[in-house]
C-alpha atoms as a PDB file:
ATOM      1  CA  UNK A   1      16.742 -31.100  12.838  1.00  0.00           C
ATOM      2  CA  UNK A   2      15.969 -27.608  12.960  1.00  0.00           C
ATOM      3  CA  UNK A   3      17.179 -25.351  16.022  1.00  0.00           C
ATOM      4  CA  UNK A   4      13.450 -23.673  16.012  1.00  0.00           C
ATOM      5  CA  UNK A   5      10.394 -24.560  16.892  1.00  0.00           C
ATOM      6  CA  UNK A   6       8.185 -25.730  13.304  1.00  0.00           C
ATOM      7  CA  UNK A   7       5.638 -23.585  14.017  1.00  0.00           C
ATOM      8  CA  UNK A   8       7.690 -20.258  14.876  1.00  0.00           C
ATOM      9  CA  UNK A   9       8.785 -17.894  11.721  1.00  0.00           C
ATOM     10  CA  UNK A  10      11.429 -16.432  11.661  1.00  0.00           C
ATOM     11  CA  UNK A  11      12.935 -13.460   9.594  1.00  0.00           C
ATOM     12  CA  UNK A  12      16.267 -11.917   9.180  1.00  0.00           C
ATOM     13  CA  UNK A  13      16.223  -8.207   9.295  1.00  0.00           C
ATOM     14  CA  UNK A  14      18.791  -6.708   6.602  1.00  0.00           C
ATOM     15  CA  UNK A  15      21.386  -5.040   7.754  1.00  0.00           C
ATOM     16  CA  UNK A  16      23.845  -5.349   4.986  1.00  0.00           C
ATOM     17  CA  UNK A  17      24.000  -1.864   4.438  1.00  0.00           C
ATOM     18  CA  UNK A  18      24.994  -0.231   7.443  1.00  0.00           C
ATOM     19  CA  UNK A  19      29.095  -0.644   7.072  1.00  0.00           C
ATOM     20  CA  UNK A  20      28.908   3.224   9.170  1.00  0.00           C
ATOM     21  CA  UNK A  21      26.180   5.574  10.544  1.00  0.00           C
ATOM     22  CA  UNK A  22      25.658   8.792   8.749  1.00  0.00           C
ATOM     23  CA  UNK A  23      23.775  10.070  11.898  1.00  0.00           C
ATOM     24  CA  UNK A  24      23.343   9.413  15.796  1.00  0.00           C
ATOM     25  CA  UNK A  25      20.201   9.663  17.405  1.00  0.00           C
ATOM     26  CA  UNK A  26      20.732  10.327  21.303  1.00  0.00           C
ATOM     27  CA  UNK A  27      18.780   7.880  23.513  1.00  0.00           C
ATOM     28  CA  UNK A  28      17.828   6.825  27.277  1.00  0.00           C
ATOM     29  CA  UNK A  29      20.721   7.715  29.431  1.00  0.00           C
ATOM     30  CA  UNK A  30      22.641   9.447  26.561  1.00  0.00           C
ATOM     31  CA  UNK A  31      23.636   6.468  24.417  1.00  0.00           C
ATOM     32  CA  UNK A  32      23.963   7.324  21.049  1.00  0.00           C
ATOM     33  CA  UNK A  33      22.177   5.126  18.457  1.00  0.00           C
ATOM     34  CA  UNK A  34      23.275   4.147  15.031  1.00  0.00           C
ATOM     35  CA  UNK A  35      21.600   4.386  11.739  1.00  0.00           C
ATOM     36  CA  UNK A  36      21.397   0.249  11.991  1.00  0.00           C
ATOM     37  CA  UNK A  37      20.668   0.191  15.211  1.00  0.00           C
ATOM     38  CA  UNK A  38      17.671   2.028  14.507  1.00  0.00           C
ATOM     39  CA  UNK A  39      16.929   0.005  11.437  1.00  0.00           C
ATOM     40  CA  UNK A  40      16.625  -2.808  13.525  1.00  0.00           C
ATOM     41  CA  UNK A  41      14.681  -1.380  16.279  1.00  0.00           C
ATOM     42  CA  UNK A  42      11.817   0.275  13.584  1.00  0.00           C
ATOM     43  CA  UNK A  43      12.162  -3.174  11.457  1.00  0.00           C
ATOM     44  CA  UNK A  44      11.023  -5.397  14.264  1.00  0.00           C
ATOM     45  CA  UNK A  45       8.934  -3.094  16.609  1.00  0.00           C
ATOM     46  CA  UNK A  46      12.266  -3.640  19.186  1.00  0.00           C
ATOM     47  CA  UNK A  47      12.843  -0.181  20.706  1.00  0.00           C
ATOM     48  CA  UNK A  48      12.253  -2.749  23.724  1.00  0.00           C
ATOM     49  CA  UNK A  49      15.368  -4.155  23.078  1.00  0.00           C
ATOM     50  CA  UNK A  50      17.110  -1.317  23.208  1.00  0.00           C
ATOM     51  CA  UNK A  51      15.634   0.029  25.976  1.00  0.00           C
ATOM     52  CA  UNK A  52      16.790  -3.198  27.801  1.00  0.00           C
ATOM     53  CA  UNK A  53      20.103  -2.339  26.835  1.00  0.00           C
ATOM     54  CA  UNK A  54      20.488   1.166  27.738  1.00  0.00           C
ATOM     55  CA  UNK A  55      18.816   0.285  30.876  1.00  0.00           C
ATOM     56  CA  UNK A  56      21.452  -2.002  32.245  1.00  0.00           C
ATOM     57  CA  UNK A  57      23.806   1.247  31.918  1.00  0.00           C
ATOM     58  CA  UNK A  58      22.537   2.402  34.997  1.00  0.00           C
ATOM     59  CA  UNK A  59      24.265  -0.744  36.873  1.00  0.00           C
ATOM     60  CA  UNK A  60      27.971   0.592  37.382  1.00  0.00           C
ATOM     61  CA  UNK A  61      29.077  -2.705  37.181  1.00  0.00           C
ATOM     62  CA  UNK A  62      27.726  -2.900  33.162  1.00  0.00           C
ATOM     63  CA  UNK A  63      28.874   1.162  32.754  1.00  0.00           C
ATOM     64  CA  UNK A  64      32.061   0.261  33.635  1.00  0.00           C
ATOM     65  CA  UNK A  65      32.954  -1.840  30.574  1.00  0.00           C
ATOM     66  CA  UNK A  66      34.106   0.244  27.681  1.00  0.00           C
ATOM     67  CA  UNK A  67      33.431  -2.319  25.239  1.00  0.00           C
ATOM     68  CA  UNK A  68      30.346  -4.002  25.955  1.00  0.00           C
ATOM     69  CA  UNK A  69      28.841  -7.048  23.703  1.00  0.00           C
ATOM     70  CA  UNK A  70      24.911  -7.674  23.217  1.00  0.00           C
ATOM     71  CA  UNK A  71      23.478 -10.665  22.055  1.00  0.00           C
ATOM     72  CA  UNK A  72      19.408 -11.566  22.061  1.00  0.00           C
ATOM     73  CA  UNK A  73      19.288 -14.947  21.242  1.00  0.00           C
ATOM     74  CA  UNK A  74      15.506 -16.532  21.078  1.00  0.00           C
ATOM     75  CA  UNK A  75      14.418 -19.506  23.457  1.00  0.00           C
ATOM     76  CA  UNK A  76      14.052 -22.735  20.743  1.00  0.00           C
ATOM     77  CA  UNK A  77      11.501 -24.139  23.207  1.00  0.00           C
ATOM     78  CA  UNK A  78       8.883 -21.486  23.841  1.00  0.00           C
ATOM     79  CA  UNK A  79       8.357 -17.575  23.180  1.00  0.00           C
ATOM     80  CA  UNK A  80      11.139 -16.090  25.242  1.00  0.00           C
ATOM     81  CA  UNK A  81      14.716 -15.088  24.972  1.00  0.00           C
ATOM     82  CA  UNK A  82      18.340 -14.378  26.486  1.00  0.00           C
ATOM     83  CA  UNK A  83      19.487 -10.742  26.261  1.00  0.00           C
ATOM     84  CA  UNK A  84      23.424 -11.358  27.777  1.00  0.00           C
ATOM     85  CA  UNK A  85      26.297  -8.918  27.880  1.00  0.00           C
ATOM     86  CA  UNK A  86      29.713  -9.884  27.817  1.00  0.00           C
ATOM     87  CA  UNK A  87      33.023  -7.537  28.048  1.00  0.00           C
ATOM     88  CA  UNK A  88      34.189  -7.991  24.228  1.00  0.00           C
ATOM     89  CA  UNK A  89      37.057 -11.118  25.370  1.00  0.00           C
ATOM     90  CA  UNK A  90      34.326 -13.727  26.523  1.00  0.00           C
ATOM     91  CA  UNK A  91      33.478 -12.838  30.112  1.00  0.00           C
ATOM     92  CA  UNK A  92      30.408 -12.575  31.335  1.00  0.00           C
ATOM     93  CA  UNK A  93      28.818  -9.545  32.417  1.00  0.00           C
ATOM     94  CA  UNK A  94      25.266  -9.552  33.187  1.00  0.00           C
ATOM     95  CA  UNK A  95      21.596 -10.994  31.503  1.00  0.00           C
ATOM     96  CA  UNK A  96      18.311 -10.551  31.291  1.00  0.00           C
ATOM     97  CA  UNK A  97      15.700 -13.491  30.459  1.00  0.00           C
ATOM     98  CA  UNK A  98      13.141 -12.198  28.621  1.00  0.00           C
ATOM     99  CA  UNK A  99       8.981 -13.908  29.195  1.00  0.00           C
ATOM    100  CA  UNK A 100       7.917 -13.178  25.652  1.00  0.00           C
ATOM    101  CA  UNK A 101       8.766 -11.922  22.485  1.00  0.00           C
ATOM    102  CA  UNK A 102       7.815 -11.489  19.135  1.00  0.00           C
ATOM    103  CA  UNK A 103      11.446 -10.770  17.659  1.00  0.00           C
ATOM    104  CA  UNK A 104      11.438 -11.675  14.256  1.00  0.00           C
ATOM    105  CA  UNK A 105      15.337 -13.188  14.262  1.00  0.00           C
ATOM    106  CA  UNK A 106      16.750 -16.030  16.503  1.00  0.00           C
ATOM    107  CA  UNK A 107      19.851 -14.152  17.282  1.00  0.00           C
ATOM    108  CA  UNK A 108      20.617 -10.265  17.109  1.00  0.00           C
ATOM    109  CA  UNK A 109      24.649  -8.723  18.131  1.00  0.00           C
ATOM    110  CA  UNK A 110      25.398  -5.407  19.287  1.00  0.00           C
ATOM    111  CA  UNK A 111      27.919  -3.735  20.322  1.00  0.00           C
ATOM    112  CA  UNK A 112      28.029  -0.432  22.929  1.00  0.00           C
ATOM    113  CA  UNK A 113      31.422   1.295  22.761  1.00  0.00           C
ATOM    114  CA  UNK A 114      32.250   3.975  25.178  1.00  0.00           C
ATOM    115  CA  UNK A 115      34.686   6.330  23.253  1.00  0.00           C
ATOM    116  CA  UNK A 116      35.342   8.409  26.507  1.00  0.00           C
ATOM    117  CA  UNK A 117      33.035  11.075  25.475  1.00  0.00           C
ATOM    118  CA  UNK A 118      30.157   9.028  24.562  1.00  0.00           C
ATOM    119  CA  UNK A 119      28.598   5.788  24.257  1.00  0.00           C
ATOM    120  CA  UNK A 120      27.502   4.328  20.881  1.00  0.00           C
ATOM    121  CA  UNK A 121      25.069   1.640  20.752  1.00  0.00           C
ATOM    122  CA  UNK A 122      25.853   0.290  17.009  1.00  0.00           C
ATOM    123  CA  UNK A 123      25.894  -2.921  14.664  1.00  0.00           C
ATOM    124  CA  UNK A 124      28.724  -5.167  14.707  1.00  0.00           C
ATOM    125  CA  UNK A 125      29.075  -3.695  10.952  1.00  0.00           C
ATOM    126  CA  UNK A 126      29.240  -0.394  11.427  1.00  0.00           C
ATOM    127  CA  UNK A 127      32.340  -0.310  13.519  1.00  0.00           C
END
């Protein structure tokens, strides 16, 4: 049985080439964005999804993990999702449940790395 819905389509978004960034674009709240990570946003119309991401920086409790994890993963059962953050070993950090989208994938990963000078929103690839 199939874990989506019959009449949802879904995509994958390639990514295979981004193994490294040859630029950073600076974002909300100074997170630095990957060449993938931008792929991905321009790909799927999901600068949303990284909004939602750098937004949850401004909660101290999220900005205080250097190595944060962030998975989207698409509701089966209707036309929402679970953006969740976890610290990188398994724990749980914080979520979002999102009403509606039109993402074309049924799970995205990335990863926001704070080097001490900066924080780098990137692919799980391009680390």
């Amino acid at each position: 049985m199939s874990e989506t819905c019959s009449t949802t389509k879904h995509r994958t978004i390639d990514t295979g080439q981004f193994t490294g960034t040859e630029s950073w674009t600076r974002y909300l709240c100074g997170v630095l964005l990957t060449d993938g990570v931008r792929h991905v946003a321009e790909e799927a119309s999901a600068w949303w999804l990284i909004d939602a991401i750098c937004s949850h920086q401004l909660d101290r409790h999220v900005s205080a993990q250097p190595f944060q994890v962030w998975t989207l993963e698409l509701d089966p059962h209707g036309p929402g999702a679970l953006l969740t953050c976890e610290d990188g070993n398994g724990n749980f950090v914080t979520d979002q449940k999102i009403e509606f989208t039109d993402y074309p994938e049924n799970k995205r990963v990335m990863w926001l790395i704070d080097d001490g000078e900066n924080r780098v929103l990137l692919l799980p690839s391009e680390y």
